[in-house]
C-alpha atoms as a PDB file:
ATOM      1  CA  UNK A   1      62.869 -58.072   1.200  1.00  0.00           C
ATOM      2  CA  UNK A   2      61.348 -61.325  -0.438  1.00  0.00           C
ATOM      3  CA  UNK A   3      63.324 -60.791  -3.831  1.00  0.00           C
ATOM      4  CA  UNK A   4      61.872 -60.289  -6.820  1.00  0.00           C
ATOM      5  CA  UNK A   5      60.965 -62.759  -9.567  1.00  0.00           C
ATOM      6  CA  UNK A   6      60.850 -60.207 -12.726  1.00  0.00           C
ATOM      7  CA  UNK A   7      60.824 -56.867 -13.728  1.00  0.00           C
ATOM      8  CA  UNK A   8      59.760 -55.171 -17.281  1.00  0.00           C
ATOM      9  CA  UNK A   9      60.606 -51.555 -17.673  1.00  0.00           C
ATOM     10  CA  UNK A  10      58.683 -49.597 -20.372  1.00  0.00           C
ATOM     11  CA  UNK A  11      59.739 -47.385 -22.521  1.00  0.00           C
ATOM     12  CA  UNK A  12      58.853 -44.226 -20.486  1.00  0.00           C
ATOM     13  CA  UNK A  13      61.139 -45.925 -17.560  1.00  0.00           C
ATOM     14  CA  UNK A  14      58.529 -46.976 -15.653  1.00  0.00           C
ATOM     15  CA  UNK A  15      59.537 -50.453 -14.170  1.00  0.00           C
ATOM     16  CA  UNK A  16      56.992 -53.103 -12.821  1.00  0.00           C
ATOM     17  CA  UNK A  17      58.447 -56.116 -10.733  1.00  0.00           C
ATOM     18  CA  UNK A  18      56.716 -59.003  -9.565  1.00  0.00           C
ATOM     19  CA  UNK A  19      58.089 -60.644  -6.290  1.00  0.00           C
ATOM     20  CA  UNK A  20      57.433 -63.302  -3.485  1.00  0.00           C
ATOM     21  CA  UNK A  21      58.159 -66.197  -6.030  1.00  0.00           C
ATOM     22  CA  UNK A  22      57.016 -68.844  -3.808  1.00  0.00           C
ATOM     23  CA  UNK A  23      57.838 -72.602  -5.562  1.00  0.00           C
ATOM     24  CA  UNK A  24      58.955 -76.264  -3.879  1.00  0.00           C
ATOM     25  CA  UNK A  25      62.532 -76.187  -3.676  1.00  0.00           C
ATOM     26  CA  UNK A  26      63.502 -72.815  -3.368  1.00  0.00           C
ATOM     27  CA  UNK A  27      63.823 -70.997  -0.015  1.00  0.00           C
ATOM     28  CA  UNK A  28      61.113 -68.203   0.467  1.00  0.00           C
ATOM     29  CA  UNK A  29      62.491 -65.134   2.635  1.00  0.00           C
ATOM     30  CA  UNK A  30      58.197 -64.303   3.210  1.00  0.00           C
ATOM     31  CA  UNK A  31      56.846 -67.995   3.282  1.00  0.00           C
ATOM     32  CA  UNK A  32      53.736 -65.782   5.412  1.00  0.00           C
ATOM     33  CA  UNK A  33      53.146 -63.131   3.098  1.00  0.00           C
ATOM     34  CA  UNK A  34      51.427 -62.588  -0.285  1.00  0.00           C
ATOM     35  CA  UNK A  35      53.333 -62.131  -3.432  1.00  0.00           C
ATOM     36  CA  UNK A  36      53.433 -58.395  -4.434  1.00  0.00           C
ATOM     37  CA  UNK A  37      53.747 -56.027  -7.562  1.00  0.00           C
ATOM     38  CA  UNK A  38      56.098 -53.025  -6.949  1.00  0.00           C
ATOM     39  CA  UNK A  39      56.412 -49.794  -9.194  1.00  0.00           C
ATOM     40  CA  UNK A  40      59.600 -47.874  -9.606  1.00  0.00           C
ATOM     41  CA  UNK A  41      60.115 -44.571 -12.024  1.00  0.00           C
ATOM     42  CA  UNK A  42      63.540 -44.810 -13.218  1.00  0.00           C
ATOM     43  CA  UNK A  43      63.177 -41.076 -14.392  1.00  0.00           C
ATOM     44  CA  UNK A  44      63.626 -40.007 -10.579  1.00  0.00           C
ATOM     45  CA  UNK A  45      66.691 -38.616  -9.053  1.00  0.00           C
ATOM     46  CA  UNK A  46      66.770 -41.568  -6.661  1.00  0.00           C
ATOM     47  CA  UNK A  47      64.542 -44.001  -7.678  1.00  0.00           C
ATOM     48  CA  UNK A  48      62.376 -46.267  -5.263  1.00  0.00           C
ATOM     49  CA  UNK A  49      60.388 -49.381  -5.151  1.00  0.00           C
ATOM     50  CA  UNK A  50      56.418 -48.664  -4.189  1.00  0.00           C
ATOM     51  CA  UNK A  51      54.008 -51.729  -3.646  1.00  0.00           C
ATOM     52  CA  UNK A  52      51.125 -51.176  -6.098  1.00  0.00           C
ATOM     53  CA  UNK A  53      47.553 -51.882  -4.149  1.00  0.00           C
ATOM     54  CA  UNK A  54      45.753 -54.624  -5.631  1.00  0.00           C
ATOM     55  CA  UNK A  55      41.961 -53.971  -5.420  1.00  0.00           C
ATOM     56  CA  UNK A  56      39.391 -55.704  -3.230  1.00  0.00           C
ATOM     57  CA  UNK A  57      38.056 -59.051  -5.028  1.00  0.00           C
ATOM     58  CA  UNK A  58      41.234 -60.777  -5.379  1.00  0.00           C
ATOM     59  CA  UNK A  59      42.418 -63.467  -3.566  1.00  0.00           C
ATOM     60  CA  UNK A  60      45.512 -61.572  -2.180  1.00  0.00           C
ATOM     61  CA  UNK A  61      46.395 -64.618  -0.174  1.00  0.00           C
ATOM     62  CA  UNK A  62      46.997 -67.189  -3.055  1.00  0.00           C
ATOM     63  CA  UNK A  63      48.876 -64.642  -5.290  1.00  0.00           C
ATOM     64  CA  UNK A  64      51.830 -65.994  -5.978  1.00  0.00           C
ATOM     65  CA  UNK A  65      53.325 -63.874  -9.101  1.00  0.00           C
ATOM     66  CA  UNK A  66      56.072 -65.618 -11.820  1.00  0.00           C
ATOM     67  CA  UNK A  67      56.852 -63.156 -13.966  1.00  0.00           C
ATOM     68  CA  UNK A  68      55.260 -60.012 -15.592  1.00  0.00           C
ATOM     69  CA  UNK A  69      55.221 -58.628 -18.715  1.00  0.00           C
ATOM     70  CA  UNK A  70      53.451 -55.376 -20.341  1.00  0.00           C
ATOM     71  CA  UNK A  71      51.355 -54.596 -23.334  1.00  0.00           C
ATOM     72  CA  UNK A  72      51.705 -50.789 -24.835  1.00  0.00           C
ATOM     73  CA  UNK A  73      49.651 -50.314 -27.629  1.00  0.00           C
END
């Protein structure tokens, strides 16, 4: 709903995308809510977008995500 900002897909077609971008100048769809990360298994038959839980500790409120990459070692 807020649109997302990024997305890296890794080689086992798992895709991670950042979204709720929120920067002076460009219109927010969420200006309330906290950015998010989403997960999405592009193996799947029809493939869907699930928010990933960030655990307790971080300051949910202030996350504002721009970009995302991955590391596979």
């Amino acid at each position: 709903e807020a649109g997302s900002e990024d997305i890296d897909i890794l080689p086992n077609g798992l895709a991670f995308i950042s979204s709720g971008l929120k920067y002076p100048g460009i219109k927010s769809f969420a200006p309330d809510k906290p950015g998010e990360i989403f997960l999405m298994d592009l193996n799947e038959a029809s493939p869907r977008a699930v928010e990933l839980r960030i655990g307790r500790g971080f300051d949910l409120a202030s996350f504002n995500p721009h970009g995302i990459s991955t590391y596979v070692d």
